[in-house]
N, C-alpha and C. Protein backbone atom coordinates (compact mmCIF):
# COMPACT_ATOMS: atom_id res chain seq x y z
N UNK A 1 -51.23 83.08 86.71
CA UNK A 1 -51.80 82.39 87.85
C UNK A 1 -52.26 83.46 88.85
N UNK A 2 -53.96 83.06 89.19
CA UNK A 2 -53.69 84.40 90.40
C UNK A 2 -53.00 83.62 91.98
N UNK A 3 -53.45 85.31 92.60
CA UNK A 3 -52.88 85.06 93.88
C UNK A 3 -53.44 84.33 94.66
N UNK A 4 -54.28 83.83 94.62
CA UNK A 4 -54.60 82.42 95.56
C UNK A 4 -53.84 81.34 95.66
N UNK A 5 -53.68 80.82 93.92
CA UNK A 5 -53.02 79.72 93.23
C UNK A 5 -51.47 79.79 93.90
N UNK A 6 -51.13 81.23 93.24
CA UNK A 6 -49.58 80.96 93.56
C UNK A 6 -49.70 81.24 94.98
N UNK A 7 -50.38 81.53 96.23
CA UNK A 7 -50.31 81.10 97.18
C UNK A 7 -50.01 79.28 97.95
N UNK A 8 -51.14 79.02 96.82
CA UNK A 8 -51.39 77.54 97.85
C UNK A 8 -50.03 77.06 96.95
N UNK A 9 -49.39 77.12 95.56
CA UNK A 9 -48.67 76.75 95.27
C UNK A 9 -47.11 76.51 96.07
N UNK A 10 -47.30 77.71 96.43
CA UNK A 10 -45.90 78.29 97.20
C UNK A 10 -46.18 76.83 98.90
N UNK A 11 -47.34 77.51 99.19
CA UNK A 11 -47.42 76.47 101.01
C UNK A 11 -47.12 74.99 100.40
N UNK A 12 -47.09 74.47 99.25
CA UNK A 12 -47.52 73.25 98.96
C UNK A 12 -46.07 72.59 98.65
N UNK A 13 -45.07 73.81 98.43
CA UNK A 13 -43.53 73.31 97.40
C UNK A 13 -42.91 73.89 98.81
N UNK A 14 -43.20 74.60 100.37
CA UNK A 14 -42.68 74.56 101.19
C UNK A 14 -43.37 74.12 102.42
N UNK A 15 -44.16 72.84 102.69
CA UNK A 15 -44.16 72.45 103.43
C UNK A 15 -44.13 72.30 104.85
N UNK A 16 -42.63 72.34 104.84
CA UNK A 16 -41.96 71.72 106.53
C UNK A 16 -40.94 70.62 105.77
N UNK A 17 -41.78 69.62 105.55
CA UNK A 17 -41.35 68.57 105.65
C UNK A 17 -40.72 68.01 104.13
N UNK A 18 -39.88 68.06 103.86
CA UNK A 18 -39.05 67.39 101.84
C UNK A 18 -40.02 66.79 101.61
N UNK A 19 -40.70 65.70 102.10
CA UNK A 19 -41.42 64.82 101.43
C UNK A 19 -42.32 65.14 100.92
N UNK A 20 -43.40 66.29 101.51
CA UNK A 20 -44.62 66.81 101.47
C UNK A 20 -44.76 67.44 100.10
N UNK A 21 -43.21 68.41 100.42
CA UNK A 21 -42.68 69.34 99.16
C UNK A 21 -42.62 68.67 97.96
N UNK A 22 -42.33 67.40 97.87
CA UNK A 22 -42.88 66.63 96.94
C UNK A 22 -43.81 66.06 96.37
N UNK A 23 -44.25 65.88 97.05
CA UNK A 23 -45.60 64.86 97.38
C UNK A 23 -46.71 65.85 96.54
N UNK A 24 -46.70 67.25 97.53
CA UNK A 24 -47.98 68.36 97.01
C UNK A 24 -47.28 69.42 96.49
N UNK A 25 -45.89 69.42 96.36
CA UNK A 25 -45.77 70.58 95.60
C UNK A 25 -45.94 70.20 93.92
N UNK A 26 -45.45 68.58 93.91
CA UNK A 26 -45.25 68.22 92.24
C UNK A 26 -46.92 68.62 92.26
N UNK A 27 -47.69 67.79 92.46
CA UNK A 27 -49.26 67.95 92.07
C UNK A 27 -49.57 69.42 92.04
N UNK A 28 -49.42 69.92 93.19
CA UNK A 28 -50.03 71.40 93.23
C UNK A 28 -49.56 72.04 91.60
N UNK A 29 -48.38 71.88 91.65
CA UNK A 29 -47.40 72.33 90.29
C UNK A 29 -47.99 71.87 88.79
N UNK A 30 -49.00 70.76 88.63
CA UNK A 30 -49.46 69.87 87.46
C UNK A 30 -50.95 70.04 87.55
N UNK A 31 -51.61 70.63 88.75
CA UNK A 31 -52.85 71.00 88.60
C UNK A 31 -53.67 71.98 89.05
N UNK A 32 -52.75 72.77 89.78
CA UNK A 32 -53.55 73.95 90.74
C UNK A 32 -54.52 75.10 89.33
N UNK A 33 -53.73 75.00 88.42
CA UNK A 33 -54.83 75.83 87.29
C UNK A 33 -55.84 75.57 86.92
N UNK A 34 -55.66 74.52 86.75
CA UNK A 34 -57.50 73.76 86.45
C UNK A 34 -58.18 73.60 87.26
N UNK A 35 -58.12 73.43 88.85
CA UNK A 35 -58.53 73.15 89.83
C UNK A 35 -59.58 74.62 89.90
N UNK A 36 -61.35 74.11 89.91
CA UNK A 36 -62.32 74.98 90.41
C UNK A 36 -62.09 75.75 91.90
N UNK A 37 -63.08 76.75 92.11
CA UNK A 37 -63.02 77.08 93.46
C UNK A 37 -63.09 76.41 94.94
N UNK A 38 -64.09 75.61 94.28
CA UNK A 38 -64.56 74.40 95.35
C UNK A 38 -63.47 73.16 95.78
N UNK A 39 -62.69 72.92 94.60
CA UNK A 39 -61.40 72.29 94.69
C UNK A 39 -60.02 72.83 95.27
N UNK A 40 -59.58 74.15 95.26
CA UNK A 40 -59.32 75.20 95.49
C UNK A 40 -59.59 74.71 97.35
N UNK A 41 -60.61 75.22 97.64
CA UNK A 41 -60.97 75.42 99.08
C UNK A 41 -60.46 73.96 99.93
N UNK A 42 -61.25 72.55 98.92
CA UNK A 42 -60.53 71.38 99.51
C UNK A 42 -59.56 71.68 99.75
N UNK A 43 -58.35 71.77 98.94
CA UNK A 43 -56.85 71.87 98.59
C UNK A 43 -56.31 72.49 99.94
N UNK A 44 -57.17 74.02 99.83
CA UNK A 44 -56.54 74.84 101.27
C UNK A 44 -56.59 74.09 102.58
N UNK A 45 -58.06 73.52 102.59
CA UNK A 45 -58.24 72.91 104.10
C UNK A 45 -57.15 71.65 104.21
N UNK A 46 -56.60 70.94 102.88
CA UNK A 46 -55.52 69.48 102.78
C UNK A 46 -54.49 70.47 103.81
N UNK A 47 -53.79 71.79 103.15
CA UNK A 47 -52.97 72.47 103.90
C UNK A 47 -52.88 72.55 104.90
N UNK A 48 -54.33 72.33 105.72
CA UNK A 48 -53.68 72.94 106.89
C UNK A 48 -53.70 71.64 107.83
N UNK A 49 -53.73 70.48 107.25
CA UNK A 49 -53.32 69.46 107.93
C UNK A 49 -52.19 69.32 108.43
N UNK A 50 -51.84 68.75 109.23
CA UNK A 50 -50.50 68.16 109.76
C UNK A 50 -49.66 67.92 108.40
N UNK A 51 -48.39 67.63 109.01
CA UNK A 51 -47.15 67.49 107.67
C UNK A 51 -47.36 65.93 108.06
N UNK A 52 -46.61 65.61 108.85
CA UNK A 52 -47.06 64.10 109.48
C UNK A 52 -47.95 62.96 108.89
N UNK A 53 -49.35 63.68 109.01
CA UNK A 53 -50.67 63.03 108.88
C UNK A 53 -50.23 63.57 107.30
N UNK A 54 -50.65 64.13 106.58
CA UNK A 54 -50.49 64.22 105.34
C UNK A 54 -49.64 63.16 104.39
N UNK A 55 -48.03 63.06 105.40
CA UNK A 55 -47.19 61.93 104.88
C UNK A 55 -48.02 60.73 104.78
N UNK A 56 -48.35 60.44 105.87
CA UNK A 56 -48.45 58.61 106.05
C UNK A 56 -50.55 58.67 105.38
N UNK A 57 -51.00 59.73 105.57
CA UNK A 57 -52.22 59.39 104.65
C UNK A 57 -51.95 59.13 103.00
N UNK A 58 -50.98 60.06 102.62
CA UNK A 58 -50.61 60.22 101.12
C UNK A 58 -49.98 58.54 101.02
N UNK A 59 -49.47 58.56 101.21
CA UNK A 59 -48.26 57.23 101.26
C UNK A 59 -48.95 55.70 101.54
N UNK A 60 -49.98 56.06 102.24
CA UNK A 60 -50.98 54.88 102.43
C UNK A 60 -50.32 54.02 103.95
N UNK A 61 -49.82 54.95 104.58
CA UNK A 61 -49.29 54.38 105.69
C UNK A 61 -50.01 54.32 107.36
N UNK A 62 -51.68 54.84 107.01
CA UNK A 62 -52.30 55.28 107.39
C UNK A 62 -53.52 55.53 106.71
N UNK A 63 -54.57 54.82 107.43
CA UNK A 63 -55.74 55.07 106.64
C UNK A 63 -56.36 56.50 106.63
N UNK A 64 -56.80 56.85 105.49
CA UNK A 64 -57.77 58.09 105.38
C UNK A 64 -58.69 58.66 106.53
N UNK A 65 -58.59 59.61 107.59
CA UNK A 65 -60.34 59.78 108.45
C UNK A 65 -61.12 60.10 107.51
N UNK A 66 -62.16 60.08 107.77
CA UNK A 66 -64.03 60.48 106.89
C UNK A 66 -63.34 61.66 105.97
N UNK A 67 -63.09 62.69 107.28
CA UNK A 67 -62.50 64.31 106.31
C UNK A 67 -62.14 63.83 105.56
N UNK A 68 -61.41 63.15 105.04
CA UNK A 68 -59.87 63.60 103.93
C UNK A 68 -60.38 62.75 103.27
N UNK A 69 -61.51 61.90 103.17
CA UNK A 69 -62.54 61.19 102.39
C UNK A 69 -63.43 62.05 100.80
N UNK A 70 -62.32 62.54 100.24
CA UNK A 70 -62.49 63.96 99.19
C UNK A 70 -62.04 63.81 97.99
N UNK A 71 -62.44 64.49 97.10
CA UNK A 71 -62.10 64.15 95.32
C UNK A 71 -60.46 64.76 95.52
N UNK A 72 -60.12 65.85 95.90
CA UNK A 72 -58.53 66.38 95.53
C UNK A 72 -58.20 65.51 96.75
N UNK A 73 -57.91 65.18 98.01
CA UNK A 73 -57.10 64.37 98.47
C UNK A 73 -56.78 62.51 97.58
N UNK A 74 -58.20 62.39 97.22
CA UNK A 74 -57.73 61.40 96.04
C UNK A 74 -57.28 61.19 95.03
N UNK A 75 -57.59 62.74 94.53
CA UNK A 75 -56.46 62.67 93.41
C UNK A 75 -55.14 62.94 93.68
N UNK A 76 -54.60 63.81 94.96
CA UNK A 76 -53.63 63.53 95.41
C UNK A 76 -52.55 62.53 95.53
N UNK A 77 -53.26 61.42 95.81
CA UNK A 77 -53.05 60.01 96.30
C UNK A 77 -53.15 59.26 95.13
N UNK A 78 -53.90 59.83 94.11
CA UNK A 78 -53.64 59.15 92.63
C UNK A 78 -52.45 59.12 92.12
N UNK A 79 -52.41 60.50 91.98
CA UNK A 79 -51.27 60.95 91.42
C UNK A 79 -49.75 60.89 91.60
N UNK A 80 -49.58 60.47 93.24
CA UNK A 80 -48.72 60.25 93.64
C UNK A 80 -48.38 58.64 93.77
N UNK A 81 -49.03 57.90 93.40
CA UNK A 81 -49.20 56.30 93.51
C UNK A 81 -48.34 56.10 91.82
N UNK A 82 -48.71 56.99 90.58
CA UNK A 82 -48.27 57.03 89.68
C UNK A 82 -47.47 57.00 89.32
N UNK A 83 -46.76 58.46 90.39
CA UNK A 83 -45.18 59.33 90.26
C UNK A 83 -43.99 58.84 90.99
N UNK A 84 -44.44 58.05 91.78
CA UNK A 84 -43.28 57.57 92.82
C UNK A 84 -42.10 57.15 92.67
């Protein structure tokens, strides 16, 4: 894996917040390899969202803004609708 990957991997399985660590570390963990550059960059900018906003968008406890209106935040939200 390069060092990008196991970067965002690492921010994604430590969070802040347990839930998150779950939430994006399982996914990050099941797809960050296949994930293009352009997916990649989504991914980074998901990071630097709030822990908060991330929870209750992922979780559906909270609707999506336009931004986060994106192929990896939905598959995010796929994936985690699956795994729960």
């Amino acid at each position: 894996m390069d060092a990008r990957r196991k970067k965002l991997l690492y921010q994604s399985q430590h969070c802040g917040m347990k839930e998150n660590d779950i939430l994006l570390g399982r996914f990050a963990g099941q797809n960050l390899s296949t994930m293009s550059d352009e997916d990649l960059s989504l991914f980074e900018a998901i990071m630097n969202e709030s822990d908060l906003d991330l929870y209750n968008w992922i979780t559906g406890r909270e609707p999506l803004p336009e931004r986060m209106k994106q192929s990896v935040m939905s598959a995010i939200i796929h994936y985690n609708s699956r795994n729960l």
